[in-house]
PDB file of N, CA and C in Angstrom:
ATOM      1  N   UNK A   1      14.343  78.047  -8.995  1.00  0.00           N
ATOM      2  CA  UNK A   1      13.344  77.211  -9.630  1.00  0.00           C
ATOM      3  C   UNK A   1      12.333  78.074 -10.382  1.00  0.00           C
ATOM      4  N   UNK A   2      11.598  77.514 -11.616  1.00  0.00           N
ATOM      5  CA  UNK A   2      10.315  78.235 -12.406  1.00  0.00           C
ATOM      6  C   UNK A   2       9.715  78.412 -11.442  1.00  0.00           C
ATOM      7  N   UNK A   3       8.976  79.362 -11.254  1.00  0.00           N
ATOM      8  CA  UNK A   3       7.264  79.578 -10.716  1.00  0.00           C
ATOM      9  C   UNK A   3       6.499  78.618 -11.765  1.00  0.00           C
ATOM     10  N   UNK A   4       5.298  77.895 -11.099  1.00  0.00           N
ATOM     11  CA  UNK A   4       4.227  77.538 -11.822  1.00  0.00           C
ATOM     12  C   UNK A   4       4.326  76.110 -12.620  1.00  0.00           C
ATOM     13  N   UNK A   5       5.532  75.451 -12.116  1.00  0.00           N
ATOM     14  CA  UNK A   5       5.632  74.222 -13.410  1.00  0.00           C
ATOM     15  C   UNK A   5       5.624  72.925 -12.551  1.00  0.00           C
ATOM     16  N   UNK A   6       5.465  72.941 -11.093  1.00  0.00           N
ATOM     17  CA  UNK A   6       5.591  71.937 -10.244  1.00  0.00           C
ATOM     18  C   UNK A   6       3.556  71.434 -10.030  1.00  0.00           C
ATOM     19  N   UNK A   7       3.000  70.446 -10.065  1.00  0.00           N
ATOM     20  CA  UNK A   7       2.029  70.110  -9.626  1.00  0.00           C
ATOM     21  C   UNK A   7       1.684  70.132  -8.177  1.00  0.00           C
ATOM     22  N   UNK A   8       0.208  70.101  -7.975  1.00  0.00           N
ATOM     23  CA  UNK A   8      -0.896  70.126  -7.386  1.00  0.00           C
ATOM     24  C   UNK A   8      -0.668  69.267  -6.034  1.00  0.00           C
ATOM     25  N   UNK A   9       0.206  69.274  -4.836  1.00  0.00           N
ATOM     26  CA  UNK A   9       0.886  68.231  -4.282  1.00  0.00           C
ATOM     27  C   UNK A   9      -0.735  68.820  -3.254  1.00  0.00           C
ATOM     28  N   UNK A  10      -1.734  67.255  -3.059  1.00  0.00           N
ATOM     29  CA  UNK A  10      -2.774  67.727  -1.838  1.00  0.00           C
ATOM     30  C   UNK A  10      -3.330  66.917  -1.171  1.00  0.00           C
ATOM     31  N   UNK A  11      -4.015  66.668  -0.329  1.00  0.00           N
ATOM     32  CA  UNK A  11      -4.660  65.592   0.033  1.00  0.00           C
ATOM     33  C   UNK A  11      -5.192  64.304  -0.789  1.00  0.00           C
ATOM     34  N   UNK A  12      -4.901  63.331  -0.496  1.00  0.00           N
ATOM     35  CA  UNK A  12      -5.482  62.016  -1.272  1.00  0.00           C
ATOM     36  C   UNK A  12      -6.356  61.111  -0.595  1.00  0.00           C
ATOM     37  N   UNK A  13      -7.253  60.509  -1.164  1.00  0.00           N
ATOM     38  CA  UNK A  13      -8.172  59.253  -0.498  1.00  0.00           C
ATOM     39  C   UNK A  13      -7.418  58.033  -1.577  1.00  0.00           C
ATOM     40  N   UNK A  14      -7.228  57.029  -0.357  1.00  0.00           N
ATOM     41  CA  UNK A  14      -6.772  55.725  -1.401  1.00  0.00           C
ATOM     42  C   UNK A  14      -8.336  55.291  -0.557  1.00  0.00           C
ATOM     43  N   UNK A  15      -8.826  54.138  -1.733  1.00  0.00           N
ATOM     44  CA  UNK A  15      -9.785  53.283  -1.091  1.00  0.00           C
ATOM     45  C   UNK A  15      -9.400  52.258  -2.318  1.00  0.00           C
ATOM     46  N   UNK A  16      -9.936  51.353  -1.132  1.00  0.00           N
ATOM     47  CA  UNK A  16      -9.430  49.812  -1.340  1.00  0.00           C
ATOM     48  C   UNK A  16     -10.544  48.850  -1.845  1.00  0.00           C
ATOM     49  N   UNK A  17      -9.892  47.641  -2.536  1.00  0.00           N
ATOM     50  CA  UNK A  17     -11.187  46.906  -2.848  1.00  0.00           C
ATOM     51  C   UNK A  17     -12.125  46.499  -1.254  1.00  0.00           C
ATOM     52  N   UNK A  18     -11.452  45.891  -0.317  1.00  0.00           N
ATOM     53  CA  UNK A  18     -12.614  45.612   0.469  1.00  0.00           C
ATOM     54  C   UNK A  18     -13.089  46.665   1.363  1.00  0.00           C
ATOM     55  N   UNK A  19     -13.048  48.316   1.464  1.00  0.00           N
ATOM     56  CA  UNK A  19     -13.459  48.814   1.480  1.00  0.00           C
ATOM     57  C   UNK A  19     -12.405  50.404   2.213  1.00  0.00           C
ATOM     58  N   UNK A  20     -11.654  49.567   3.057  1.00  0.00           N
ATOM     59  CA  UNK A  20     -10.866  50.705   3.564  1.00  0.00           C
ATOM     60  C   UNK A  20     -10.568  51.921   3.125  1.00  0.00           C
ATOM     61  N   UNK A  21     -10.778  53.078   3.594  1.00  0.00           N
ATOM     62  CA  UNK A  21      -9.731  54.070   3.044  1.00  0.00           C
ATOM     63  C   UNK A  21      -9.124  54.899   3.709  1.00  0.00           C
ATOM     64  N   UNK A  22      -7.885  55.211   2.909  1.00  0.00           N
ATOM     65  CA  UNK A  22      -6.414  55.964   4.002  1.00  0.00           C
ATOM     66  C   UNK A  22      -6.237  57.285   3.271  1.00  0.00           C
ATOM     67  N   UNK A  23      -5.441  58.299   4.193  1.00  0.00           N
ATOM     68  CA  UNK A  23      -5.346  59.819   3.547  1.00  0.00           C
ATOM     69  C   UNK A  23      -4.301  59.535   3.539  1.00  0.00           C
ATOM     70  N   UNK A  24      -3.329  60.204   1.993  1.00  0.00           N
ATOM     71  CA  UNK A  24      -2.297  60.562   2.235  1.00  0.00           C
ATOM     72  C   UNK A  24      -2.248  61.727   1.433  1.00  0.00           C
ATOM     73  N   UNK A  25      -0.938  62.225   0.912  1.00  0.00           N
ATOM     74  CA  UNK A  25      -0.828  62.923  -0.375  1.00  0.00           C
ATOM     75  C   UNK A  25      -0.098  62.565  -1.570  1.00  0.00           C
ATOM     76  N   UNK A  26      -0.964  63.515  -2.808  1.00  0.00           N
ATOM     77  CA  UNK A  26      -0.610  62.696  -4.067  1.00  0.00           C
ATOM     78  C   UNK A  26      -0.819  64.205  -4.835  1.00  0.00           C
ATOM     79  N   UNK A  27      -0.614  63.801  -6.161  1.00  0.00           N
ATOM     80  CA  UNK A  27      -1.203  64.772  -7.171  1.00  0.00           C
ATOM     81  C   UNK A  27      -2.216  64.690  -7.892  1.00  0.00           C
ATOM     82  N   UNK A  28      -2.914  63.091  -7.492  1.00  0.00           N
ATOM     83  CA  UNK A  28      -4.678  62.723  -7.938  1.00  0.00           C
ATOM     84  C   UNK A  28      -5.076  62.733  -6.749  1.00  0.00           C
ATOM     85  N   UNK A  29      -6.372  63.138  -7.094  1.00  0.00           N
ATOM     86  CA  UNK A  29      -7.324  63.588  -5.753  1.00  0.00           C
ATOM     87  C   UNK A  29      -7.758  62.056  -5.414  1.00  0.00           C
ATOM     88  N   UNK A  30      -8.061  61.408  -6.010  1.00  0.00           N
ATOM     89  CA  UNK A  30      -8.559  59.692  -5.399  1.00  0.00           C
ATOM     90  C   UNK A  30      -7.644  58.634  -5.925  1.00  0.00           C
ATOM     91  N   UNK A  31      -7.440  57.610  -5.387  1.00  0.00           N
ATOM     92  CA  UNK A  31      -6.911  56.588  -5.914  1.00  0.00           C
ATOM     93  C   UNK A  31      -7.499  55.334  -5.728  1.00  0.00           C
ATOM     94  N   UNK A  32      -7.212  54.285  -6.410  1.00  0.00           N
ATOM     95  CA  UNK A  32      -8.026  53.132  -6.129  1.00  0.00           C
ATOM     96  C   UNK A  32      -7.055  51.880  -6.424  1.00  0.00           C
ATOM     97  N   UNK A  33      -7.248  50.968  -5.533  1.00  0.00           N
ATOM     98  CA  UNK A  33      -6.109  50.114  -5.307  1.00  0.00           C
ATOM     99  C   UNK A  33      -7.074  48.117  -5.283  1.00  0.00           C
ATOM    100  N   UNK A  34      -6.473  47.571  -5.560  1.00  0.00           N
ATOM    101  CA  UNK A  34      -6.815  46.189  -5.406  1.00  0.00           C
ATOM    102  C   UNK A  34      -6.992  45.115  -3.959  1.00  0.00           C
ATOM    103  N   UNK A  35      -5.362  45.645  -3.431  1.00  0.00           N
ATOM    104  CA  UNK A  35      -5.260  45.048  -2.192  1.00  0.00           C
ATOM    105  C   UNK A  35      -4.525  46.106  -1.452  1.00  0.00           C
ATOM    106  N   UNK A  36      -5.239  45.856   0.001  1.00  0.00           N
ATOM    107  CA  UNK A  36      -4.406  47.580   0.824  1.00  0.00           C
ATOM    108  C   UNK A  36      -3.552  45.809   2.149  1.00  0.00           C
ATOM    109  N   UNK A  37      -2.827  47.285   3.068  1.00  0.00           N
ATOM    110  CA  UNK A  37      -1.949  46.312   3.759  1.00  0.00           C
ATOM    111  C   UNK A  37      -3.160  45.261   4.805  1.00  0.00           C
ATOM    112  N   UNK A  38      -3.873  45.504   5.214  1.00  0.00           N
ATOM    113  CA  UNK A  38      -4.830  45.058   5.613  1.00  0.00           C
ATOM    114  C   UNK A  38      -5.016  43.439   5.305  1.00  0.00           C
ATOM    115  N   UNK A  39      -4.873  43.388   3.863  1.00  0.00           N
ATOM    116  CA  UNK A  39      -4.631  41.815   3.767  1.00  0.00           C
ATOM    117  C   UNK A  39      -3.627  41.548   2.696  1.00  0.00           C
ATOM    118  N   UNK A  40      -2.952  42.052   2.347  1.00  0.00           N
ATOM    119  CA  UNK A  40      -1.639  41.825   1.473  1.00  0.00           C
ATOM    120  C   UNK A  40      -0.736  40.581   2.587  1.00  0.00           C
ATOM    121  N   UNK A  41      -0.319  39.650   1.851  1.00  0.00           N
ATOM    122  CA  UNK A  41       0.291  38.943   2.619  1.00  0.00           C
ATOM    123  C   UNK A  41       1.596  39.071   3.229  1.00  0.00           C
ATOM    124  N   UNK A  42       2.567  39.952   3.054  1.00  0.00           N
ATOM    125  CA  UNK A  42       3.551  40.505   3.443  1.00  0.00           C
ATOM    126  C   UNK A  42       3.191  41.222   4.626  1.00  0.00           C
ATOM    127  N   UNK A  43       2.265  41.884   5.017  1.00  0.00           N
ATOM    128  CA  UNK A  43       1.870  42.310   6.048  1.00  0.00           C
ATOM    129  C   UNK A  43       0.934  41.659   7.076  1.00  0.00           C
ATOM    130  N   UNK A  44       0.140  40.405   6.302  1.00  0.00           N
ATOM    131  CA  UNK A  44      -0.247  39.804   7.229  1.00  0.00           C
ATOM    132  C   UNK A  44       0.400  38.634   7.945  1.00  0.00           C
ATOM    133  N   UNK A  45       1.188  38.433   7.243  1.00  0.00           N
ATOM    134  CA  UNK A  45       2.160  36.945   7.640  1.00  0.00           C
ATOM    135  C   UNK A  45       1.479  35.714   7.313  1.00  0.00           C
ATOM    136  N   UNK A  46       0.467  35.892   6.340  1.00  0.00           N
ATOM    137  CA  UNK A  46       0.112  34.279   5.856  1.00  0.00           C
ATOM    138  C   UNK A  46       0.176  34.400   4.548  1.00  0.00           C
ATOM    139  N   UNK A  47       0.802  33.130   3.963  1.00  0.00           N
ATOM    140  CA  UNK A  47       1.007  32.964   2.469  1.00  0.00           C
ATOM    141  C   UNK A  47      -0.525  32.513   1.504  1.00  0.00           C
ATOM    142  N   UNK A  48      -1.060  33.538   0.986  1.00  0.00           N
ATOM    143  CA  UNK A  48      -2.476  33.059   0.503  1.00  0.00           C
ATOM    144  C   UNK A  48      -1.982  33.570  -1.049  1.00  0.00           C
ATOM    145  N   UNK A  49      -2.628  33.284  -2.555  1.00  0.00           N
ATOM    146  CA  UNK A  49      -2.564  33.424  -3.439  1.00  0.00           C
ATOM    147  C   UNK A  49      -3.589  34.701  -3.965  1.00  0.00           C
ATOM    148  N   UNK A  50      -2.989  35.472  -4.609  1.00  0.00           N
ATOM    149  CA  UNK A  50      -3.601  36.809  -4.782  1.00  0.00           C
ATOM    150  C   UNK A  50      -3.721  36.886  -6.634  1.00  0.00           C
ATOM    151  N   UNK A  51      -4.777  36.205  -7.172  1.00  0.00           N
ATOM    152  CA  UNK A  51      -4.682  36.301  -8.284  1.00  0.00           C
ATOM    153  C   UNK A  51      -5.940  36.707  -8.987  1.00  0.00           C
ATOM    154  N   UNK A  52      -5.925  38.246  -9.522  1.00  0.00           N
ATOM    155  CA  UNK A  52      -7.082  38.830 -10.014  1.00  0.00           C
ATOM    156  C   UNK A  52      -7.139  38.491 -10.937  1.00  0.00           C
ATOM    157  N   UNK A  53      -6.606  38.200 -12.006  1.00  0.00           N
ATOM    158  CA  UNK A  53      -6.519  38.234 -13.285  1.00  0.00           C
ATOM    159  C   UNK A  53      -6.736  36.810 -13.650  1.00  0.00           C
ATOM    160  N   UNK A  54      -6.484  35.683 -12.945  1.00  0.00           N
ATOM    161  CA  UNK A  54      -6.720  34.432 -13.465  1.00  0.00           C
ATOM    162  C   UNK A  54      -5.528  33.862 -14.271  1.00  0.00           C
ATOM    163  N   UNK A  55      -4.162  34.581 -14.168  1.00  0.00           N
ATOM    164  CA  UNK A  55      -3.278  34.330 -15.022  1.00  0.00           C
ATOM    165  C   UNK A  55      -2.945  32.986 -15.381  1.00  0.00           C
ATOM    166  N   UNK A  56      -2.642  32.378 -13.698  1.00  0.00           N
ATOM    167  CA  UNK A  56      -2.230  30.897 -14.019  1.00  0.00           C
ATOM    168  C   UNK A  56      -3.050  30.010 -14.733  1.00  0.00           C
ATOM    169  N   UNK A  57      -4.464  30.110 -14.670  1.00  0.00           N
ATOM    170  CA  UNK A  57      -5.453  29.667 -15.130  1.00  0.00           C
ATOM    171  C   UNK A  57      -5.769  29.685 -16.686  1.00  0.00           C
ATOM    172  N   UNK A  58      -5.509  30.567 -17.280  1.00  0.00           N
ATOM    173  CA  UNK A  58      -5.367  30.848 -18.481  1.00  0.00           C
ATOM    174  C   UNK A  58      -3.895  30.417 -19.198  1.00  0.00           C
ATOM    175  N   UNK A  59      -2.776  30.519 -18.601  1.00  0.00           N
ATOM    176  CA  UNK A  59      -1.302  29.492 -19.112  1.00  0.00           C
ATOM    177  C   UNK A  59      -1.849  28.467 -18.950  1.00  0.00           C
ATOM    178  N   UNK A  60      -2.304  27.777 -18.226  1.00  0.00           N
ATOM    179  CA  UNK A  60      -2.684  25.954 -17.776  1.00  0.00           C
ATOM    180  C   UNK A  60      -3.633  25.547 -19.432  1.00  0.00           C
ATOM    181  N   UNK A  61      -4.874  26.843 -19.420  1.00  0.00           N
ATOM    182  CA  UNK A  61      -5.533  26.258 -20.749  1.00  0.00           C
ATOM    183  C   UNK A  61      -4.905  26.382 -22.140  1.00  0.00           C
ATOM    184  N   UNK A  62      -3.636  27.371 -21.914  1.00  0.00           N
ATOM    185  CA  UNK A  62      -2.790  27.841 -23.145  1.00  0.00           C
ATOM    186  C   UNK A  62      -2.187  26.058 -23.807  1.00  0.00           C
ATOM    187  N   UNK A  63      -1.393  26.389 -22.532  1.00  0.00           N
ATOM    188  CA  UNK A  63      -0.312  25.398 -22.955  1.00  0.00           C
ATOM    189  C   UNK A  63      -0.285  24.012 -22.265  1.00  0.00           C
ATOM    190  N   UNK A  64      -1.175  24.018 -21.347  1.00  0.00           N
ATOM    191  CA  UNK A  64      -1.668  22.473 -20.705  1.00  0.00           C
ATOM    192  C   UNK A  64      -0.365  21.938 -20.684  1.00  0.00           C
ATOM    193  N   UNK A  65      -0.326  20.409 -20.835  1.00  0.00           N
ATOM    194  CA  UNK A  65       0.522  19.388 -20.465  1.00  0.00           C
ATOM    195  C   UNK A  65       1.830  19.621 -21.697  1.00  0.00           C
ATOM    196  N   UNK A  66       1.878  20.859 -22.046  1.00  0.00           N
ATOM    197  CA  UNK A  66       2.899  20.954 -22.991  1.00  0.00           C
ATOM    198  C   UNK A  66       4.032  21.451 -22.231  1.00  0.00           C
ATOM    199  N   UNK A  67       3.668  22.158 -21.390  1.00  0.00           N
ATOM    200  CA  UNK A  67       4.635  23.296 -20.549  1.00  0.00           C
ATOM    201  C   UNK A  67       5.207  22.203 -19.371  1.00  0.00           C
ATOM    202  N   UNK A  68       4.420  21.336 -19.029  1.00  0.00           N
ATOM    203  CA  UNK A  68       5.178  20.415 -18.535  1.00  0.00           C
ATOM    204  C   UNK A  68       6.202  19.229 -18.840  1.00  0.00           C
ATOM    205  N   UNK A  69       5.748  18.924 -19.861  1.00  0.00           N
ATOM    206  CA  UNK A  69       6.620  17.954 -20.636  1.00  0.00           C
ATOM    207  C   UNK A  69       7.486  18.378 -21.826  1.00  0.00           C
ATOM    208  N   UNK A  70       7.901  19.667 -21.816  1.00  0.00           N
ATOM    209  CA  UNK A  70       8.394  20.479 -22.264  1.00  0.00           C
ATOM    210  C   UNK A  70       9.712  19.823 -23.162  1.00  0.00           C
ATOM    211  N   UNK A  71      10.615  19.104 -21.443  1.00  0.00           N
ATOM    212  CA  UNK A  71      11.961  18.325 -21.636  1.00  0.00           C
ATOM    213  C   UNK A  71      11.799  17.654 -22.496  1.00  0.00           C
ATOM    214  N   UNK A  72      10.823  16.689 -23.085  1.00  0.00           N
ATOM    215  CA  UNK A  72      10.891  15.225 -23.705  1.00  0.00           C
ATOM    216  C   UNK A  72      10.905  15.658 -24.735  1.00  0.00           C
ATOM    217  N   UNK A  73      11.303  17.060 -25.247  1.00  0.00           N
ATOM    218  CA  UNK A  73      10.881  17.131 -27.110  1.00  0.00           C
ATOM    219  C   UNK A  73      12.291  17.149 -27.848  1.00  0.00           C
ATOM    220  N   UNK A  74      13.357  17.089 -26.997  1.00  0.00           N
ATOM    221  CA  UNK A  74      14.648  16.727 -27.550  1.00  0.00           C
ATOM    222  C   UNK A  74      15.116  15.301 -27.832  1.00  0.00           C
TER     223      UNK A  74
END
């Protein structure tokens, strides 16, 4: 192998939106994350809706009652 062409493999801080943070390693010294396992629903076992962005909310004002009645335009 080269000498010198592999990165910086070192300690990492992830911290989380509600506040947690875990060590692991990375090649960025911090990381920052949205949802940690703590409440991700796959790990908690309850089905809750995880939507930062507002996506659905913004299709609904896009395309409203068009996207539903989509079928009837044939």
């Amino acid at each position: 192998m080269k000498p010198d062409i592999h990165p910086v493999y070192a300690t990492a801080t992830v911290r989380c939106a509600c506040g947690n943070t875990y060590q692991t390693r990375s090649t960025q010294a911090e990381i920052h994350t949205d949802i940690c396992a703590q409440y991700h629903p796959f790990f908690t076992g309850k089905q809750k809706l995880v939507d930062t962005a507002g996506r659905v909310e913004r299709f609904r004002q896009k395309y409203g009652k068009q996207a539903a009645g989509s079928s009837s335009e044939s």
